[in-house]
C-alpha atoms as a PDB file:
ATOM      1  CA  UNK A   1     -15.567  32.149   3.613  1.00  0.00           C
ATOM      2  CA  UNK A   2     -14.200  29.153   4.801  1.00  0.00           C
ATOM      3  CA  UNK A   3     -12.606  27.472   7.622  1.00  0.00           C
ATOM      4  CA  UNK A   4      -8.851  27.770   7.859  1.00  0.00           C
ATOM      5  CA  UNK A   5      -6.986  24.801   6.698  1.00  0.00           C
ATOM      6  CA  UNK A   6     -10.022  23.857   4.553  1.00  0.00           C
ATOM      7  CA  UNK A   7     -10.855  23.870   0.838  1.00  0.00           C
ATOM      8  CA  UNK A   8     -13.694  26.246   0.266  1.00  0.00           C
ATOM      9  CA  UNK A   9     -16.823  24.114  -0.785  1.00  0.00           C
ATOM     10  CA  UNK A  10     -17.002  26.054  -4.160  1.00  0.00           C
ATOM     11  CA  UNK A  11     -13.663  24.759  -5.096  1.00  0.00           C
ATOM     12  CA  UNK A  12     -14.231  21.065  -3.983  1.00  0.00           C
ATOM     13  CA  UNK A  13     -17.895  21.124  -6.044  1.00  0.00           C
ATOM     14  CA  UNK A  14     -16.094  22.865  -9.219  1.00  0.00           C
ATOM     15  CA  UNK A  15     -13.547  20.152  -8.634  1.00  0.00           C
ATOM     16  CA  UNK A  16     -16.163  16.992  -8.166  1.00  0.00           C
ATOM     17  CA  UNK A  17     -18.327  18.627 -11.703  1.00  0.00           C
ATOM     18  CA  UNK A  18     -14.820  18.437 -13.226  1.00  0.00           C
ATOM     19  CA  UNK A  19     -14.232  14.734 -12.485  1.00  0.00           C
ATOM     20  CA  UNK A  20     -14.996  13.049 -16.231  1.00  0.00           C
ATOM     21  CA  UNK A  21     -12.996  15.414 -18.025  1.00  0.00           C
ATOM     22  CA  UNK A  22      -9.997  14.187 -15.531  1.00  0.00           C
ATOM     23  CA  UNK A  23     -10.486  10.534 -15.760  1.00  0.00           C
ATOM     24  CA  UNK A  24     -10.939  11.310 -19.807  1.00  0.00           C
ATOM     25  CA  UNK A  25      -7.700  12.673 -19.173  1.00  0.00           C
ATOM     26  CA  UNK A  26      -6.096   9.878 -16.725  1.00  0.00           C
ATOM     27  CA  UNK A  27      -7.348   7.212 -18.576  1.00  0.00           C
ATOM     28  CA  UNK A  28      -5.028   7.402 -22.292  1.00  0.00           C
ATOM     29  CA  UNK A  29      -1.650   8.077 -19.465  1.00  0.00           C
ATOM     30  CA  UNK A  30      -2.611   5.122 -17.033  1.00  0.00           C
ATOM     31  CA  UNK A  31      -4.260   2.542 -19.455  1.00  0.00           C
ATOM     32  CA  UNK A  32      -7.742   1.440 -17.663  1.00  0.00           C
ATOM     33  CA  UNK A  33     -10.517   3.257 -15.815  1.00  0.00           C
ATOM     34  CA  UNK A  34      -9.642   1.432 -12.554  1.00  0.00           C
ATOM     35  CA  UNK A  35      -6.209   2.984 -12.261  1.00  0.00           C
ATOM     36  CA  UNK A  36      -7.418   6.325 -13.505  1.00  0.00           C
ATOM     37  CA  UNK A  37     -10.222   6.163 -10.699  1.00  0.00           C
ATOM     38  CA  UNK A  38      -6.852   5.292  -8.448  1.00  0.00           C
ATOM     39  CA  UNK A  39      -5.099   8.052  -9.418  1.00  0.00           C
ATOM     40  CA  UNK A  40      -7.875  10.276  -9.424  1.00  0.00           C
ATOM     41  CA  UNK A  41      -8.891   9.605  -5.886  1.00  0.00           C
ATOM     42  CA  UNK A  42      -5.020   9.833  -4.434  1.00  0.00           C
ATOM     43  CA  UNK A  43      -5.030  13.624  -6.028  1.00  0.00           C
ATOM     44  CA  UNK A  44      -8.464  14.463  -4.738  1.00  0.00           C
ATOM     45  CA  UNK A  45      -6.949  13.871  -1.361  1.00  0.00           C
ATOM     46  CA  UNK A  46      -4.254  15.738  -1.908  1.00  0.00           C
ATOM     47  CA  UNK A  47      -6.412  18.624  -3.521  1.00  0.00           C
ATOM     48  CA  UNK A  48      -8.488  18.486   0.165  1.00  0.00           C
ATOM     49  CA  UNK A  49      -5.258  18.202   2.217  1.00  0.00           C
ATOM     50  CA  UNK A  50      -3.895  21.021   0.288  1.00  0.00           C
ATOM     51  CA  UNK A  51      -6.401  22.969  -1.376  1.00  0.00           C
ATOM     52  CA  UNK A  52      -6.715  25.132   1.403  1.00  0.00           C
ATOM     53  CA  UNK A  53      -4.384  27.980  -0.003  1.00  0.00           C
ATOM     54  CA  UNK A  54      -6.656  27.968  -3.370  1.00  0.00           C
ATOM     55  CA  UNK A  55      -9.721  30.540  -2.938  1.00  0.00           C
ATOM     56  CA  UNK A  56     -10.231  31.659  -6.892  1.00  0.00           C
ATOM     57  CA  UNK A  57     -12.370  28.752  -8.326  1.00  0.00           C
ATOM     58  CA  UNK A  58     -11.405  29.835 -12.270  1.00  0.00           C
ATOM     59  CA  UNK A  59      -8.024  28.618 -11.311  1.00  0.00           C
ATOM     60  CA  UNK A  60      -8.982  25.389  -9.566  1.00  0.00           C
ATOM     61  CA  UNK A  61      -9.092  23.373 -12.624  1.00  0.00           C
ATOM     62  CA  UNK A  62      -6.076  24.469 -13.633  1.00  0.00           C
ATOM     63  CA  UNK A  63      -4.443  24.080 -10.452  1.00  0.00           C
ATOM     64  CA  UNK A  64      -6.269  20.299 -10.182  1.00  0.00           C
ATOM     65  CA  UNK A  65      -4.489  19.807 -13.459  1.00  0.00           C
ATOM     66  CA  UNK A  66      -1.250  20.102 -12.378  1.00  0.00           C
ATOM     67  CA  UNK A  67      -1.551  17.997  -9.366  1.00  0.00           C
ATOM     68  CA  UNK A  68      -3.110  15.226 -11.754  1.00  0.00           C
ATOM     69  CA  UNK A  69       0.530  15.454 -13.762  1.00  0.00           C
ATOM     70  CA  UNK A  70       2.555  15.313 -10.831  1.00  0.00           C
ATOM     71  CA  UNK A  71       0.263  11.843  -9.259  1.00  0.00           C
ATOM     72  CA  UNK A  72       0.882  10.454 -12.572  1.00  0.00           C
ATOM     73  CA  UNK A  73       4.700  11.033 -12.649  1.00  0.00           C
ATOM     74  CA  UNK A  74       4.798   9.390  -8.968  1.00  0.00           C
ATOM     75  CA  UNK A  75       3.031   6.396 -10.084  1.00  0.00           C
ATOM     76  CA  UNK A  76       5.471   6.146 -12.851  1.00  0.00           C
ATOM     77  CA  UNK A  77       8.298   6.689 -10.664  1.00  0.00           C
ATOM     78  CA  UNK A  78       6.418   3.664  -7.822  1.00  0.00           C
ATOM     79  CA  UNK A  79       5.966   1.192 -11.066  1.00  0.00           C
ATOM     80  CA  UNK A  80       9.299   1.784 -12.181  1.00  0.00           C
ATOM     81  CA  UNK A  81      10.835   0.902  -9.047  1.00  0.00           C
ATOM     82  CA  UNK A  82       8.213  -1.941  -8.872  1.00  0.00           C
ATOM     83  CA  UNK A  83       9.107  -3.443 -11.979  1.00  0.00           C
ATOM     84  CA  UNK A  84      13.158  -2.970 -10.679  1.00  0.00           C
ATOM     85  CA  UNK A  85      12.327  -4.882  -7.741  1.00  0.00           C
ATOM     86  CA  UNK A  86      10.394  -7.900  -9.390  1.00  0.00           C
ATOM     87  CA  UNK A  87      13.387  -7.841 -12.332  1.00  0.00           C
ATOM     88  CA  UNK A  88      15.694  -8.136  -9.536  1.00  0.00           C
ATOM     89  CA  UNK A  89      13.752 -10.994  -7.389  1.00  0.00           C
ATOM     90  CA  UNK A  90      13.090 -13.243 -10.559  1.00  0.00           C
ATOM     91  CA  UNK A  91      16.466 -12.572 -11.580  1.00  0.00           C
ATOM     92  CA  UNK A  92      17.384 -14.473  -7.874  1.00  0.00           C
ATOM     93  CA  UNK A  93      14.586 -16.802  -7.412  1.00  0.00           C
ATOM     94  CA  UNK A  94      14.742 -20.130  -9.027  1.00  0.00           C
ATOM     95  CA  UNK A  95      12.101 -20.080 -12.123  1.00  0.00           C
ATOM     96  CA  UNK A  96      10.357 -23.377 -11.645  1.00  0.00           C
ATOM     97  CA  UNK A  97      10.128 -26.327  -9.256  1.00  0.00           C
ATOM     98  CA  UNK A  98      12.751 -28.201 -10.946  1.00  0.00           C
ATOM     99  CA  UNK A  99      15.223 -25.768 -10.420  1.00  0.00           C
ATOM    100  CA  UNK A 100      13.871 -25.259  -6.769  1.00  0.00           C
ATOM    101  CA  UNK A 101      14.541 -29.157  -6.247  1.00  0.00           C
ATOM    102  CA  UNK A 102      17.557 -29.134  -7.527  1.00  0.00           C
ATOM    103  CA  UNK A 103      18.973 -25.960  -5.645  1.00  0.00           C
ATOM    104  CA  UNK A 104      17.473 -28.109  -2.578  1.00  0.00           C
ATOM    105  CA  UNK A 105      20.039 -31.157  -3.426  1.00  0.00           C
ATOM    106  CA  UNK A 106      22.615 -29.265  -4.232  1.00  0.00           C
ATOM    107  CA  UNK A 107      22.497 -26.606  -0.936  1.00  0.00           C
ATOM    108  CA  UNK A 108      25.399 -26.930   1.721  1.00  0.00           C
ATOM    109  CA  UNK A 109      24.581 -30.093   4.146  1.00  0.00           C
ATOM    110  CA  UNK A 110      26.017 -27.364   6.492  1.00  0.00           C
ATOM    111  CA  UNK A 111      22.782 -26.011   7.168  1.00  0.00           C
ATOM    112  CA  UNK A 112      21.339 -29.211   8.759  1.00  0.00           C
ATOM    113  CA  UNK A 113      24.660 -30.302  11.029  1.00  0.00           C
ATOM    114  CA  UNK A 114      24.512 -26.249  11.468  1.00  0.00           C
ATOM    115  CA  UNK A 115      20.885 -26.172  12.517  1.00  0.00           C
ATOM    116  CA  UNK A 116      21.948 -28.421  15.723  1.00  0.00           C
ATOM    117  CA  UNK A 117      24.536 -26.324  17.003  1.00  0.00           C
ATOM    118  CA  UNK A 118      21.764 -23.841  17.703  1.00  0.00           C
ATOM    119  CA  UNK A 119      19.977 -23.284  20.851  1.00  0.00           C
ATOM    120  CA  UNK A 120      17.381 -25.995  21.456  1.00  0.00           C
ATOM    121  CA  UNK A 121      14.495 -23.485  20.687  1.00  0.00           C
ATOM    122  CA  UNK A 122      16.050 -21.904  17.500  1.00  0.00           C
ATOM    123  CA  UNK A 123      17.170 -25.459  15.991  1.00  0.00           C
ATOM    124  CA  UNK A 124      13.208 -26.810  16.799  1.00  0.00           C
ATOM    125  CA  UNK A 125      11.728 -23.831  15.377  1.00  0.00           C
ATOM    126  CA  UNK A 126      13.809 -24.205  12.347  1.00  0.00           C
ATOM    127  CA  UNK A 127      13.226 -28.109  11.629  1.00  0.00           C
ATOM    128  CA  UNK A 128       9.761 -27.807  12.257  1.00  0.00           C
ATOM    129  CA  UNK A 129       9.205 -24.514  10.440  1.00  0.00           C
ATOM    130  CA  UNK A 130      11.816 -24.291   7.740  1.00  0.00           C
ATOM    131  CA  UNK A 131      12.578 -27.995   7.098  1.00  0.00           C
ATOM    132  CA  UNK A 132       9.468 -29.794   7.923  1.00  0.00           C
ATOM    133  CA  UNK A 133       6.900 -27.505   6.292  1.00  0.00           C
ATOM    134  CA  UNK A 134       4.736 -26.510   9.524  1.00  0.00           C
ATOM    135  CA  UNK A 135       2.962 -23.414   9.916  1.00  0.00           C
ATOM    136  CA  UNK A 136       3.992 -20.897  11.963  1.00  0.00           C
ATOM    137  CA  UNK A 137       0.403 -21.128  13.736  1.00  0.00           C
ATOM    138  CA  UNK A 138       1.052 -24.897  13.907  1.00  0.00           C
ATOM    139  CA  UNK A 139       4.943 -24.420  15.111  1.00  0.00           C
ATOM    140  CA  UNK A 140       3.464 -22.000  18.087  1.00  0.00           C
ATOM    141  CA  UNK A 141       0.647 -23.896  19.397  1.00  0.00           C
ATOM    142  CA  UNK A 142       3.168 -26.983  19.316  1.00  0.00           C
ATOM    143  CA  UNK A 143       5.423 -24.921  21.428  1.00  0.00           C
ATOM    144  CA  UNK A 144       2.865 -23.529  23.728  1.00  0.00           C
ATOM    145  CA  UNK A 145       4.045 -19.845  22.672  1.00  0.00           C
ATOM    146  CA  UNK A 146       1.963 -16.612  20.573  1.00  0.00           C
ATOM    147  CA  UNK A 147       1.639 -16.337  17.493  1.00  0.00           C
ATOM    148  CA  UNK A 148       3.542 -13.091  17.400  1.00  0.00           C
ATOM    149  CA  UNK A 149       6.787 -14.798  19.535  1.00  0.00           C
ATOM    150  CA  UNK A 150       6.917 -18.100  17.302  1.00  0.00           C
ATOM    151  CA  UNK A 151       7.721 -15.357  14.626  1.00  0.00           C
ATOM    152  CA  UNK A 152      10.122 -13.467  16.475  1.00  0.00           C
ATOM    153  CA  UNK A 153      11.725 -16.818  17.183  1.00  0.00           C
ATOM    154  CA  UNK A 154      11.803 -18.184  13.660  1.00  0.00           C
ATOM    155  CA  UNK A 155      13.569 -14.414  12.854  1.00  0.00           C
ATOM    156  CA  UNK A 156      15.930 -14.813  15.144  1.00  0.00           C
ATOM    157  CA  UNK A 157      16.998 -18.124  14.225  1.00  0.00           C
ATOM    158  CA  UNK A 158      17.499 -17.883  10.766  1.00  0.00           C
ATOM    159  CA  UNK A 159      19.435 -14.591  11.688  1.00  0.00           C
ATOM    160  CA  UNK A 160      21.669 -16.825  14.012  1.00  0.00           C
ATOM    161  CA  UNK A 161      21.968 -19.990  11.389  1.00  0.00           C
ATOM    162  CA  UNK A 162      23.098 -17.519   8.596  1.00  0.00           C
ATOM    163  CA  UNK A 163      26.017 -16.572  11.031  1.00  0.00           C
ATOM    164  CA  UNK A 164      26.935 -19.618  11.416  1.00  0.00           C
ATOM    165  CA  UNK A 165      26.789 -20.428   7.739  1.00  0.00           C
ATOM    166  CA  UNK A 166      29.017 -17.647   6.782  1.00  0.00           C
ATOM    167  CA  UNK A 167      31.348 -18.613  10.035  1.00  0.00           C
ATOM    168  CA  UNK A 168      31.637 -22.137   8.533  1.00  0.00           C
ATOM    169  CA  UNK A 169      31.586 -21.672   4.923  1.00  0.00           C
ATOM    170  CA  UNK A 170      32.341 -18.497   4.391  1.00  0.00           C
ATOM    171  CA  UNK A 171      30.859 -15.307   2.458  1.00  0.00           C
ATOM    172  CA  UNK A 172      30.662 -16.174  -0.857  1.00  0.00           C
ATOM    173  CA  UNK A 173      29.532 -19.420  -0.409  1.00  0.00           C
ATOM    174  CA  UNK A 174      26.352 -18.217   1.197  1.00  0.00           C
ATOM    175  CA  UNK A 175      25.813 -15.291  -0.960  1.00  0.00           C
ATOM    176  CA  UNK A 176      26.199 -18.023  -3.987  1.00  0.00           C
ATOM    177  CA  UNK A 177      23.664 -20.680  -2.275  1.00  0.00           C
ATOM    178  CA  UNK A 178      25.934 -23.048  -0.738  1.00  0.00           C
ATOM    179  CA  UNK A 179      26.539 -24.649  -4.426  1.00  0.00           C
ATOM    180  CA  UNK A 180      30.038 -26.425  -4.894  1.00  0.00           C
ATOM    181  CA  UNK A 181      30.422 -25.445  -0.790  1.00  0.00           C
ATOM    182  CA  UNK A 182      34.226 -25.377   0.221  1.00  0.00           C
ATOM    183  CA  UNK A 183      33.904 -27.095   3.591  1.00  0.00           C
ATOM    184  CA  UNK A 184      33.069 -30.608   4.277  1.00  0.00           C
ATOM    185  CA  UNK A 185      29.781 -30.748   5.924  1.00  0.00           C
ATOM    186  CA  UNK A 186      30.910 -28.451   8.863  1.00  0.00           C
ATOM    187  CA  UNK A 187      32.901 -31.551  10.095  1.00  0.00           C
ATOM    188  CA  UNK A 188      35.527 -28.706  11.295  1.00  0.00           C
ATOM    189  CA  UNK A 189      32.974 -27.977  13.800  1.00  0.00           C
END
């Protein structure tokens, strides 16, 4: 007998002889060994975490089975959302440098007369960070702060510049990039 709350040792060696005839199965659903060893390993967890209710080894393959199906479905379910998420980013992202340069030229001149109007410490960690290409690491030791605040800082004043953005230029000029802006140069301000 076994422990409560653990797999009896019968059912995890039945399940450990049974491991090629599962990757053989993974393997045709998942397309390479590597992933099939993935999947493979993420059920045998969950066979250990929740095997404990199974006692009759004759149904432990059967039982392994059907947890095999169901870690396949969820990795179909996590690349399909994957592959939504990476449509949806390239679909937003410029797709080469040329584009990126000429998003650059094109973007509001808001952001820099914007960029001032912040407090000292957000405007300095956003021209050294954001507009003059320093590292984070670089951009704390230079301001004699951890690692962990120059972050917090950078957050908080990109948070406050894109308030001030949609303040000055609106909405849907923000949302669309800044491109063809409606306001002159946040000379209003």
């Amino acid at each position: 007998m076994c422990e409560a709350g653990a797999m009896s040792p019968e059912v995890l060696a039945l399940l450990l002889q049974n491991r090629q005839r599962f990757l053989a199965f993974l393997t045709p659903h998942v397309g390479s060994l590597e992933a099939a060893e993935e999947v493979l390993q993420a059920a045998l967890l969950k066979s250990v975490e929740r095997g404990s209710t199974l006692r009759e080894e004759e149904r432990a393959v059967a039982w392994f089975y059907r947890l095999l199906r169901n870690a396949l479905i969820d990795r179909y379910r996590h690349e399909q959302r994957q592959g939504r998420a990476l449509r949806a980013f390239a679909e937003e992202s410029p797709l080469s440098t040329e584009d990126a340069a000429e998003l650059e030229r094109t973007v509001c001149a808001c952001v820099s007369t914007l960029t001032t109007t912040l407090k000292p410490e957000y405007s300095d960690a956003l021209q050294r960070v954001d507009l003059d290409g320093q590292t984070l690491a670089e951009f704390a030791e230079a301001a004699g702060i951890t690692h962990t605040n120059a972050k917090v800082r950078l957050h908080r004043a990109r948070q406050a510049l894109g308030r001030r953005l949609e303040q000055a230029c609106g909405t849907t000029c923000c949302r669309k990039g800044c491109v063809d802006c409606p306001c002159e140069e946040a000379g209003g301000l």
